[in-house]
PDB file of N, CA and C in Angstrom:
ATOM      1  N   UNK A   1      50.729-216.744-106.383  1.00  0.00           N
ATOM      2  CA  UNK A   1      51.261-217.186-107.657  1.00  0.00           C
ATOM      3  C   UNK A   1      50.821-216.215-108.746  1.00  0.00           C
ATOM      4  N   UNK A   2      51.974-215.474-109.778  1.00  0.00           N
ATOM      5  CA  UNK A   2      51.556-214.897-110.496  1.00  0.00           C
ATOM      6  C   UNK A   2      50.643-216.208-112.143  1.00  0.00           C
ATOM      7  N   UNK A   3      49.661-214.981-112.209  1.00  0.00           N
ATOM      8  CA  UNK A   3      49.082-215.561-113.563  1.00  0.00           C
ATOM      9  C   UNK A   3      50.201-215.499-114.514  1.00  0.00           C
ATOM     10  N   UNK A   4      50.087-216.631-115.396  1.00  0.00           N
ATOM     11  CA  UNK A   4      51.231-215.912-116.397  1.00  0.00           C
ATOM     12  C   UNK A   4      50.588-216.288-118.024  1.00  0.00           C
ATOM     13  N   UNK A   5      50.477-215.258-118.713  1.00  0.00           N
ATOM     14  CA  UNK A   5      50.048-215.511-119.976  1.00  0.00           C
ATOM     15  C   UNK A   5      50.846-216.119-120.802  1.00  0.00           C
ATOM     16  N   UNK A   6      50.048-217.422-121.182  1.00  0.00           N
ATOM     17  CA  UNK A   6      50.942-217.908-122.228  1.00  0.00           C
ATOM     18  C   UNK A   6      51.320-216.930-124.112  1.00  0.00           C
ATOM     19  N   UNK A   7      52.566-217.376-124.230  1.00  0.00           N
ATOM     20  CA  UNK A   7      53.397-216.229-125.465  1.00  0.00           C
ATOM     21  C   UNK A   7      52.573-216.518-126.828  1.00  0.00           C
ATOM     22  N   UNK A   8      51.737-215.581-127.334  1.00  0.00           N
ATOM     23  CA  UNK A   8      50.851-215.514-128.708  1.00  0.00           C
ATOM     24  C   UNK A   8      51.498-216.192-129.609  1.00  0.00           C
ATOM     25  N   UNK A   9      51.936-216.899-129.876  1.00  0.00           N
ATOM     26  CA  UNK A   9      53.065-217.753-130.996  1.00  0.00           C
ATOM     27  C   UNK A   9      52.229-218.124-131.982  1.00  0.00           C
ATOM     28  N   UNK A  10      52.837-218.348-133.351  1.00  0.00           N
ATOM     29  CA  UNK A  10      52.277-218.836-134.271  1.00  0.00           C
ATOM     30  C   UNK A  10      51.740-220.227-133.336  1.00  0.00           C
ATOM     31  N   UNK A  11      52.551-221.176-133.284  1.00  0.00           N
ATOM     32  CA  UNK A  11      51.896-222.593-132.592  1.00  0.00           C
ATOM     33  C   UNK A  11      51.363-222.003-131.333  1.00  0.00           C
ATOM     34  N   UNK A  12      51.070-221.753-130.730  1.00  0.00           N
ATOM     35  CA  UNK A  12      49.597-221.246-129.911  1.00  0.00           C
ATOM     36  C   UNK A  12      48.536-221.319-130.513  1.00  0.00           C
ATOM     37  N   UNK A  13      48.071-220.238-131.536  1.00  0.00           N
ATOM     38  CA  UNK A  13      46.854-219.905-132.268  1.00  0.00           C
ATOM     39  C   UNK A  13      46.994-221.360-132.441  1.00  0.00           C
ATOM     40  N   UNK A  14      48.090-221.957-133.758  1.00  0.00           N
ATOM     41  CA  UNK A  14      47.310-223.459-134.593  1.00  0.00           C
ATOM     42  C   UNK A  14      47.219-224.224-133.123  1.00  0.00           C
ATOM     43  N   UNK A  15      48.129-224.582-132.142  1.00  0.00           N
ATOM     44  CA  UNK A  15      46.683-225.366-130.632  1.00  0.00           C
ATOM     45  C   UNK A  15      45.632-224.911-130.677  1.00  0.00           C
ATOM     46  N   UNK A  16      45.458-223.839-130.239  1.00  0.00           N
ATOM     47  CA  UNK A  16      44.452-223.407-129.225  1.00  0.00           C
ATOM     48  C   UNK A  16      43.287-223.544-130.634  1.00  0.00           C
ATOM     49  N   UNK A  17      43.460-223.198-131.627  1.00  0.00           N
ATOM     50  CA  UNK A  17      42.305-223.214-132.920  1.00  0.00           C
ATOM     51  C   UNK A  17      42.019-225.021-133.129  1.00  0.00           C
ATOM     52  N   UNK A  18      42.873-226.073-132.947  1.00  0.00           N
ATOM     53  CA  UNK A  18      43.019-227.367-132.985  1.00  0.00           C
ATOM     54  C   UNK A  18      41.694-227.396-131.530  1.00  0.00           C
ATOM     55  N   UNK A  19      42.295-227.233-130.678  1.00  0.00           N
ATOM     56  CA  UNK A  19      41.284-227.096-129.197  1.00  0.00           C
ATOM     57  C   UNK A  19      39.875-226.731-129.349  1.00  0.00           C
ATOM     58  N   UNK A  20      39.744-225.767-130.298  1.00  0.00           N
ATOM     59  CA  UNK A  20      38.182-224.816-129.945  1.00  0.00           C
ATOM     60  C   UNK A  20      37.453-225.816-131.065  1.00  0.00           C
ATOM     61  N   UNK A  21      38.453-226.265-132.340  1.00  0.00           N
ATOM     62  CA  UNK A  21      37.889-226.702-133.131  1.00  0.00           C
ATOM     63  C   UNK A  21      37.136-228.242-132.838  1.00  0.00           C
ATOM     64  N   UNK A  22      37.985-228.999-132.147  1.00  0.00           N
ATOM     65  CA  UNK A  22      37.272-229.987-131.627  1.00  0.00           C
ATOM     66  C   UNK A  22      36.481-230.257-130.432  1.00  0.00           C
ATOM     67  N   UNK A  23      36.232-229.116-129.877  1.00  0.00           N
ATOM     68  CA  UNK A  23      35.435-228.625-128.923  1.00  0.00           C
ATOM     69  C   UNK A  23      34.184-228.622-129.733  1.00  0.00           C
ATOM     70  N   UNK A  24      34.695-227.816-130.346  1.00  0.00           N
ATOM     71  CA  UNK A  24      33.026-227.190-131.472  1.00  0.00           C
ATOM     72  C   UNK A  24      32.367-228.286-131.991  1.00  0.00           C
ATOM     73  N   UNK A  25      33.397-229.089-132.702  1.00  0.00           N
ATOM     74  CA  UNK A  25      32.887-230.392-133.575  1.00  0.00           C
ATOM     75  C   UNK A  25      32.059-231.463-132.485  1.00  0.00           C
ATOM     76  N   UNK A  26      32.639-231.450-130.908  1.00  0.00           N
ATOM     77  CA  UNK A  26      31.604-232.139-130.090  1.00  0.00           C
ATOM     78  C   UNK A  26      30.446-231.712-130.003  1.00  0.00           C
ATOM     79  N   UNK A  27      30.000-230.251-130.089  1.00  0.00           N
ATOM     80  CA  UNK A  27      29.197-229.547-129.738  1.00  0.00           C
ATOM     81  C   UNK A  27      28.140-229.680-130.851  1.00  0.00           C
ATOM     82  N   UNK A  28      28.609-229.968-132.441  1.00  0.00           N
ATOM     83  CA  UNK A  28      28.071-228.958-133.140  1.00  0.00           C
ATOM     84  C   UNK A  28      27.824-230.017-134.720  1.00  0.00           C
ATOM     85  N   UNK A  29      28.987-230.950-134.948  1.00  0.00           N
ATOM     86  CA  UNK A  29      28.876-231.563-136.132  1.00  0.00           C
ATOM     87  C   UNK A  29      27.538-232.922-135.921  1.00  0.00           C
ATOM     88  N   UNK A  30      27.603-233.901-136.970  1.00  0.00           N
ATOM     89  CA  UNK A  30      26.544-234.574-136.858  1.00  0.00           C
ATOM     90  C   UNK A  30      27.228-235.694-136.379  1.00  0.00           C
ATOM     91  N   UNK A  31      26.798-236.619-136.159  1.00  0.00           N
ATOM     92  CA  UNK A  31      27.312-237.561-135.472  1.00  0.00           C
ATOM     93  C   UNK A  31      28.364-238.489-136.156  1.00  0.00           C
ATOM     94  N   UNK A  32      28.092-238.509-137.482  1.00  0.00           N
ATOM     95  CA  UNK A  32      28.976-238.697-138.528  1.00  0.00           C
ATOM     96  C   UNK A  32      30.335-238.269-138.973  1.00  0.00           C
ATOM     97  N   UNK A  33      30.156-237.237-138.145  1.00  0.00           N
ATOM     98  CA  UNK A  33      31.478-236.041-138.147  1.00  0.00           C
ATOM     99  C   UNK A  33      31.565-235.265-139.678  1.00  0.00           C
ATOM    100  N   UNK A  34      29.971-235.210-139.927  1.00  0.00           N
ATOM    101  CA  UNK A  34      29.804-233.840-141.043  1.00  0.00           C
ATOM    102  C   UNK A  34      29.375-232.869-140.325  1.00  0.00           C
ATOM    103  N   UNK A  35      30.614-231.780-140.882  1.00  0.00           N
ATOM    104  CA  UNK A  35      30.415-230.423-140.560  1.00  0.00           C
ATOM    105  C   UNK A  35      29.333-229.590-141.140  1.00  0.00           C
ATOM    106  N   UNK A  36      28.723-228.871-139.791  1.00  0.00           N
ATOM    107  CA  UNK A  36      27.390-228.083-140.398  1.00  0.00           C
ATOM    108  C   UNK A  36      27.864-226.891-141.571  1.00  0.00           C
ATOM    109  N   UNK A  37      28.904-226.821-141.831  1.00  0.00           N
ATOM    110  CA  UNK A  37      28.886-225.897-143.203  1.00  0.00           C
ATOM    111  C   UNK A  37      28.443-226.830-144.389  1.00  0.00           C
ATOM    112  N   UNK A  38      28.179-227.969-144.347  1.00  0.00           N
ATOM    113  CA  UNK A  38      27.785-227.903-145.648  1.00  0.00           C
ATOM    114  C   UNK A  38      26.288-228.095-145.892  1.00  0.00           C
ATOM    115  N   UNK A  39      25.468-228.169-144.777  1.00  0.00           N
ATOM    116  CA  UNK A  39      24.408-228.070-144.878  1.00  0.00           C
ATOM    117  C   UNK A  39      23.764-226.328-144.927  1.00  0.00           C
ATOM    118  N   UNK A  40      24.601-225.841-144.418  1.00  0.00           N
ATOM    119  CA  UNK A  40      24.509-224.464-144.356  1.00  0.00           C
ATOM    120  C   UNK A  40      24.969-223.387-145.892  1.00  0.00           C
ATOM    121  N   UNK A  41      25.793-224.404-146.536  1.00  0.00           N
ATOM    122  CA  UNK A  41      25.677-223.491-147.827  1.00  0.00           C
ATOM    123  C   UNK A  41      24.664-224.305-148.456  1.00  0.00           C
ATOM    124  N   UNK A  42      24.085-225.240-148.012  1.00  0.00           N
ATOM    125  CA  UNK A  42      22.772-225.823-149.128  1.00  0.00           C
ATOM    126  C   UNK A  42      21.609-225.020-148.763  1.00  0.00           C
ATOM    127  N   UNK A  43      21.685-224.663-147.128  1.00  0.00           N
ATOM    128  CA  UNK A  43      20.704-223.820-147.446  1.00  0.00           C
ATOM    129  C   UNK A  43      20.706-222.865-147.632  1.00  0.00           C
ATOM    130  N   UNK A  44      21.941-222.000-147.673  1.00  0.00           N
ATOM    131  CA  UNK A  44      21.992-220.737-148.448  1.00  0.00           C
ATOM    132  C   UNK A  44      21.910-220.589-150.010  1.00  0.00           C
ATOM    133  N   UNK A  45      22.207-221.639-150.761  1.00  0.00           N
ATOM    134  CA  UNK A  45      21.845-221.847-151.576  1.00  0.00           C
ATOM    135  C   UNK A  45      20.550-221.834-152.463  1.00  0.00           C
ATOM    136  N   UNK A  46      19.964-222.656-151.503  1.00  0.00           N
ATOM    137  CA  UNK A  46      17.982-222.787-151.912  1.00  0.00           C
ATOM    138  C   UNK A  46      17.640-221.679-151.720  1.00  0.00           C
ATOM    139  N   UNK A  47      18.005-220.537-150.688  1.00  0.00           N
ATOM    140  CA  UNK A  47      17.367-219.311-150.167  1.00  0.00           C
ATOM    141  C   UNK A  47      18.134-218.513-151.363  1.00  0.00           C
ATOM    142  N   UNK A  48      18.768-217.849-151.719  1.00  0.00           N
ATOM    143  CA  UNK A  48      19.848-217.301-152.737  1.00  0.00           C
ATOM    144  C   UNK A  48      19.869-217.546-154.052  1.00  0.00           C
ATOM    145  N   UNK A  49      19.819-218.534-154.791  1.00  0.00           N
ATOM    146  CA  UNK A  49      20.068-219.094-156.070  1.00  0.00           C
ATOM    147  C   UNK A  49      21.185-219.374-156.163  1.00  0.00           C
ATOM    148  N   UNK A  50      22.021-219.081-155.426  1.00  0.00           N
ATOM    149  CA  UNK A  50      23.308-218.869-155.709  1.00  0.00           C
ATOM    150  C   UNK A  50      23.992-220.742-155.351  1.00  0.00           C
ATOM    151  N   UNK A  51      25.580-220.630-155.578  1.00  0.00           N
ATOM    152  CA  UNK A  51      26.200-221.784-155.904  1.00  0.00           C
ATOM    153  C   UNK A  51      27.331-221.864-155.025  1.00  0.00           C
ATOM    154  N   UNK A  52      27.248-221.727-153.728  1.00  0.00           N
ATOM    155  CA  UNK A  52      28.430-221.448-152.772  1.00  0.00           C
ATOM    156  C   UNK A  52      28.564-222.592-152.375  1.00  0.00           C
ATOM    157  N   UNK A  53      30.258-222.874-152.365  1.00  0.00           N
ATOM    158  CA  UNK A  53      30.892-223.900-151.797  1.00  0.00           C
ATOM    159  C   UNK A  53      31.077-224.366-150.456  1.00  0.00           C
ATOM    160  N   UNK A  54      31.566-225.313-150.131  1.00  0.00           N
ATOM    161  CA  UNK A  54      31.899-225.353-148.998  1.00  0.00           C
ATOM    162  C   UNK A  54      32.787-224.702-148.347  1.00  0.00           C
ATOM    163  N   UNK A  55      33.812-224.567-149.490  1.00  0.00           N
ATOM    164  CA  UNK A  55      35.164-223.546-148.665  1.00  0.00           C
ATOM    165  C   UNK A  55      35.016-222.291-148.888  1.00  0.00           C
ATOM    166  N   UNK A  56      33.927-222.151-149.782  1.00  0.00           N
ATOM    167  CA  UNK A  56      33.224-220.851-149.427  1.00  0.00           C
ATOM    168  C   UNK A  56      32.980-220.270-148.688  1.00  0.00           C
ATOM    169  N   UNK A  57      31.967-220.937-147.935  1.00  0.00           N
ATOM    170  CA  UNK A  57      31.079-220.445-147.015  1.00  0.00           C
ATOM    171  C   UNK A  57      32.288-220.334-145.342  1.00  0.00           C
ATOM    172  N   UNK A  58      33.454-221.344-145.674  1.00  0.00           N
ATOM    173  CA  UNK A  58      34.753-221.163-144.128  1.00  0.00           C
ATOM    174  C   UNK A  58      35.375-220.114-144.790  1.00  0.00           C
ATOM    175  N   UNK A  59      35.691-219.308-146.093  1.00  0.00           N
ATOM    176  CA  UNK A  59      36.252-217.877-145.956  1.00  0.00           C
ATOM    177  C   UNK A  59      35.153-217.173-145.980  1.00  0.00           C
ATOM    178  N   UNK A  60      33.830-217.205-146.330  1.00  0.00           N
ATOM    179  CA  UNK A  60      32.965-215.625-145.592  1.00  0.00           C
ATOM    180  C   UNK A  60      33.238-215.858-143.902  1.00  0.00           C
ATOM    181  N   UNK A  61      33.324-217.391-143.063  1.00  0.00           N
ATOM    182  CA  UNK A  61      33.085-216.836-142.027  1.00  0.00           C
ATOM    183  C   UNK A  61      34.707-216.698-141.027  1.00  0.00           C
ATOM    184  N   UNK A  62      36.107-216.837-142.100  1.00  0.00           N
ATOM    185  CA  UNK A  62      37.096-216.133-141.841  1.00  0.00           C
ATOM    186  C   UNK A  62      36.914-214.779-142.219  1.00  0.00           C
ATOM    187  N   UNK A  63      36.476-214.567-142.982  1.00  0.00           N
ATOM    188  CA  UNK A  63      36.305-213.210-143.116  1.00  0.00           C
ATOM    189  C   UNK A  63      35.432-212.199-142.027  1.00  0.00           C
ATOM    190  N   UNK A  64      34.819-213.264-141.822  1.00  0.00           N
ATOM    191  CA  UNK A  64      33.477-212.331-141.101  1.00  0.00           C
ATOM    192  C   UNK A  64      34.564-212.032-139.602  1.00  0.00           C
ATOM    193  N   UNK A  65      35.708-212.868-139.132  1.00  0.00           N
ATOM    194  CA  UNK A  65      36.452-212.669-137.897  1.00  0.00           C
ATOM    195  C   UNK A  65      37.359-212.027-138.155  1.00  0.00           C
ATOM    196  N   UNK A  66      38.254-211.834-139.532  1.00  0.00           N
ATOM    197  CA  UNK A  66      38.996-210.692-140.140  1.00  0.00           C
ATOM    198  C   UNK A  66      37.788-209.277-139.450  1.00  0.00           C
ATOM    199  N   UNK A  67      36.856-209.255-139.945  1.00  0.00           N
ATOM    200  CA  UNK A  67      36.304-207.559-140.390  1.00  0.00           C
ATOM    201  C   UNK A  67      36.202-207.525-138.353  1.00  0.00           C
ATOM    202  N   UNK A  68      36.032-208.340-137.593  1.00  0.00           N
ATOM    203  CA  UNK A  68      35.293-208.059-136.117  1.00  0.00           C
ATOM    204  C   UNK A  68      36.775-207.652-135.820  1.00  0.00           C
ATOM    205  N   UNK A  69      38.183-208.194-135.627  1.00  0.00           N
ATOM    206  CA  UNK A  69      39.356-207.848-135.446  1.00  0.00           C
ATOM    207  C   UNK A  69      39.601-206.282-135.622  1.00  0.00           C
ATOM    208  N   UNK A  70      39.363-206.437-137.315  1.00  0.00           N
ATOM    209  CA  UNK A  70      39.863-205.020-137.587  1.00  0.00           C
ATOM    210  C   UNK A  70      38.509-203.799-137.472  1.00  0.00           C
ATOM    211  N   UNK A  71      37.725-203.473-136.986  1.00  0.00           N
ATOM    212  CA  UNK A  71      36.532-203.009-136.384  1.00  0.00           C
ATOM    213  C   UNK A  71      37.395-202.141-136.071  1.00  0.00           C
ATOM    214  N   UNK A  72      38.100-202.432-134.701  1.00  0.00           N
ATOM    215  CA  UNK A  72      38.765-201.253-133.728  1.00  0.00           C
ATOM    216  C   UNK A  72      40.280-202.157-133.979  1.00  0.00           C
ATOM    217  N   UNK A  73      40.810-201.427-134.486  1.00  0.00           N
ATOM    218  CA  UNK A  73      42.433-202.207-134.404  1.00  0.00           C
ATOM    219  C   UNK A  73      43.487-202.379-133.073  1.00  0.00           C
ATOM    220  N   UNK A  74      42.878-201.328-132.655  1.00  0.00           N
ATOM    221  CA  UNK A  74      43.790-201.344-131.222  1.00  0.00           C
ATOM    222  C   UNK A  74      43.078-202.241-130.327  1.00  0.00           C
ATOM    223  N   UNK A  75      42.112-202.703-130.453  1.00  0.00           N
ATOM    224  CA  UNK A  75      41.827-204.157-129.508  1.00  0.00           C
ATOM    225  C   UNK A  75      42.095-205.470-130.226  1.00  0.00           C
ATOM    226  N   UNK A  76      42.078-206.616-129.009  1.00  0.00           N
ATOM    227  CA  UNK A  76      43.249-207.593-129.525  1.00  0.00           C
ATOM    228  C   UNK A  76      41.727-208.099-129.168  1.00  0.00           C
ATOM    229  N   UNK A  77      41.295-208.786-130.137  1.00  0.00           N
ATOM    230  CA  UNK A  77      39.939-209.501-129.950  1.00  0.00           C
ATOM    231  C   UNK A  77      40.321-211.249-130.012  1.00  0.00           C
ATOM    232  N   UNK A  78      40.496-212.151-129.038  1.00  0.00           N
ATOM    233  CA  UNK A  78      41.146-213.385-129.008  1.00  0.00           C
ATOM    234  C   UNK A  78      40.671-214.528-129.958  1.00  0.00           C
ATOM    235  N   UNK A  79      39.023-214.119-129.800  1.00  0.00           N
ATOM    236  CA  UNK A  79      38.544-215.489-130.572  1.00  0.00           C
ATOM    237  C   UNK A  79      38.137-214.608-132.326  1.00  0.00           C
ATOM    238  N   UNK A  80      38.262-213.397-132.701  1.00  0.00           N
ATOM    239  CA  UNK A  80      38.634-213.323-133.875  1.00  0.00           C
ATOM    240  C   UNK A  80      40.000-213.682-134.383  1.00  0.00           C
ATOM    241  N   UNK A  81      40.857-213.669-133.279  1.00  0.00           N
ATOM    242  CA  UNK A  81      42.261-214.074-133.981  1.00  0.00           C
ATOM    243  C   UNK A  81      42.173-215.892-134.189  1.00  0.00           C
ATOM    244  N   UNK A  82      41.382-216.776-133.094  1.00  0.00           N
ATOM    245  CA  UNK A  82      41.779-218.173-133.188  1.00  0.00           C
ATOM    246  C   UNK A  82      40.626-218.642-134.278  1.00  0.00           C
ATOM    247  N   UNK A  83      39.457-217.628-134.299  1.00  0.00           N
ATOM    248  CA  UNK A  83      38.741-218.073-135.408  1.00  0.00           C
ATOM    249  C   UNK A  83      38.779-217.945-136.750  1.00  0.00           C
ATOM    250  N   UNK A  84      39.938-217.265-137.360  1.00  0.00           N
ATOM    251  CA  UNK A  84      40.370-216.653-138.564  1.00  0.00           C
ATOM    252  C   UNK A  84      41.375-218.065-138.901  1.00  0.00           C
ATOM    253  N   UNK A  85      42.062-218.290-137.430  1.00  0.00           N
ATOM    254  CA  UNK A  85      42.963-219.195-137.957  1.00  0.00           C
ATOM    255  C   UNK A  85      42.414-220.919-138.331  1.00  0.00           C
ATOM    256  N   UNK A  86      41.349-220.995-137.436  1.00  0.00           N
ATOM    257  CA  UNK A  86      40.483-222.528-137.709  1.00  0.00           C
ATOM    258  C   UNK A  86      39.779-222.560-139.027  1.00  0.00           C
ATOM    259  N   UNK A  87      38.733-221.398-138.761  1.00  0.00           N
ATOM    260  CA  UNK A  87      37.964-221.199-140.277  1.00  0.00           C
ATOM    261  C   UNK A  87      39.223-221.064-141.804  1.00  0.00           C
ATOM    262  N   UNK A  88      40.306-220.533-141.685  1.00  0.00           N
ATOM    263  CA  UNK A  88      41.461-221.084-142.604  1.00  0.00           C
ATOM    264  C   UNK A  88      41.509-222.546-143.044  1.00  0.00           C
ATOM    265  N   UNK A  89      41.490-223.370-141.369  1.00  0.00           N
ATOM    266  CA  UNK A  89      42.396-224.483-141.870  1.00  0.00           C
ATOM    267  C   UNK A  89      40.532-225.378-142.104  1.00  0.00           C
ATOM    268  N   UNK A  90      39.209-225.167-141.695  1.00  0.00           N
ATOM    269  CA  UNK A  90      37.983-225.709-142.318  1.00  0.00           C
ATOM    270  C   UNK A  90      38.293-225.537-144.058  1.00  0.00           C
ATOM    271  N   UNK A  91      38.813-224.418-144.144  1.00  0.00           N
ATOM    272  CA  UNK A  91      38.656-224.086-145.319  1.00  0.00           C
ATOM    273  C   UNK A  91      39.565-224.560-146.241  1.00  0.00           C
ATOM    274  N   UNK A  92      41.036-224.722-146.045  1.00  0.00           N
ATOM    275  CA  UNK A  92      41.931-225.929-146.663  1.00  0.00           C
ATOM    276  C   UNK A  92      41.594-227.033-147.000  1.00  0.00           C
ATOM    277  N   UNK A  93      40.794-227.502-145.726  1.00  0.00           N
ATOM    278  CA  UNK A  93      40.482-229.014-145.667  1.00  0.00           C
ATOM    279  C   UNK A  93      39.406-229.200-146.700  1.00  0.00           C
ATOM    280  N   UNK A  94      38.436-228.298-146.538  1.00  0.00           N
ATOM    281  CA  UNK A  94      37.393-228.190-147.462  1.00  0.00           C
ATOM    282  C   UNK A  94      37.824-228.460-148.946  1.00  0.00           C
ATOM    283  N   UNK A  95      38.581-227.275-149.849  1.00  0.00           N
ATOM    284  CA  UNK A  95      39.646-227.651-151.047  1.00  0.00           C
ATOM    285  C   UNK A  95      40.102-228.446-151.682  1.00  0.00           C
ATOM    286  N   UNK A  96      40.964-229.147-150.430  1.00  0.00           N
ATOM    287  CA  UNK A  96      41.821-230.608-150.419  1.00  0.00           C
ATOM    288  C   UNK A  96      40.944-231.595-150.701  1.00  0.00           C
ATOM    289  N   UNK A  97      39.591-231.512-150.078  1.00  0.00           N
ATOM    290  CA  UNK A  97      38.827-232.792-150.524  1.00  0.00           C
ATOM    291  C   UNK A  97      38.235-232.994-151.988  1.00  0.00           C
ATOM    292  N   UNK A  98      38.221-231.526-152.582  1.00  0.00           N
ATOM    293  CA  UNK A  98      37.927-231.468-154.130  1.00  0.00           C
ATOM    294  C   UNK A  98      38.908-232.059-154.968  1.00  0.00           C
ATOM    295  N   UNK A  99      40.329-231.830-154.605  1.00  0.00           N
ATOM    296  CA  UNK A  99      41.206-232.769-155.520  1.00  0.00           C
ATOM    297  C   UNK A  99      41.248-234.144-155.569  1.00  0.00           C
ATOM    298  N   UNK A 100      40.988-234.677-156.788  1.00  0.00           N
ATOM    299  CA  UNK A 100      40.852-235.850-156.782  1.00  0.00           C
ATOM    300  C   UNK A 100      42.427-236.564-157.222  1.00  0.00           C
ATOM    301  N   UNK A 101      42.673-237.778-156.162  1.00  0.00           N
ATOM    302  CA  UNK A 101      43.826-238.310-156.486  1.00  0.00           C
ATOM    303  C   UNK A 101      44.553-238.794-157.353  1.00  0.00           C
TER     304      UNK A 101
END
């Protein structure tokens, strides 16, 4: 049986980033289902002086999978591409919760 790679599609990445993301959140959030970024810009905060947000801190670490991608451009690096696209949508969600209704 041939392997067959499934087609890079826009809806691929948003699954497969839906997939890793609630993978991660088993792995990784508190039991509450708070995400460790926001304890993580508090403590970057105390260490820093500084005043970083929550959706802050999900575009430095889209960013940080932007810069590993484009490193060497001619490699297709998989989990910088699905992690650019999750850390996006942490980072929407993050936003969205600042508007008040």
């Amino acid at each position: 049986m041939t392997n067959l790679i499934k087609a890079r599609t826009s809806t691929y990445f948003l699954q497969a980033a839906i997939d890793v993301q609630a993978e991660r959140g088993k792995q990784y959030d508190a039991p509450d289902g708070t995400r460790s970024m926001v304890k993580t810009v508090h403590a970057f905060n105390a260490i820093t002086g500084r005043d970083l947000t929550e959706a802050e801190g999900w575009l430095l670490m889209q960013i940080v999978k932007d810069v590993r991608q484009w490193q060497n451009p001619a490699k297709y690096h998989e989990d910088s591409a699905l992690g650019s696209v999750a850390y996006s949508s942490l980072k929407a969600e993050a936003l969205a919760a600042r508007v008040k209704p």
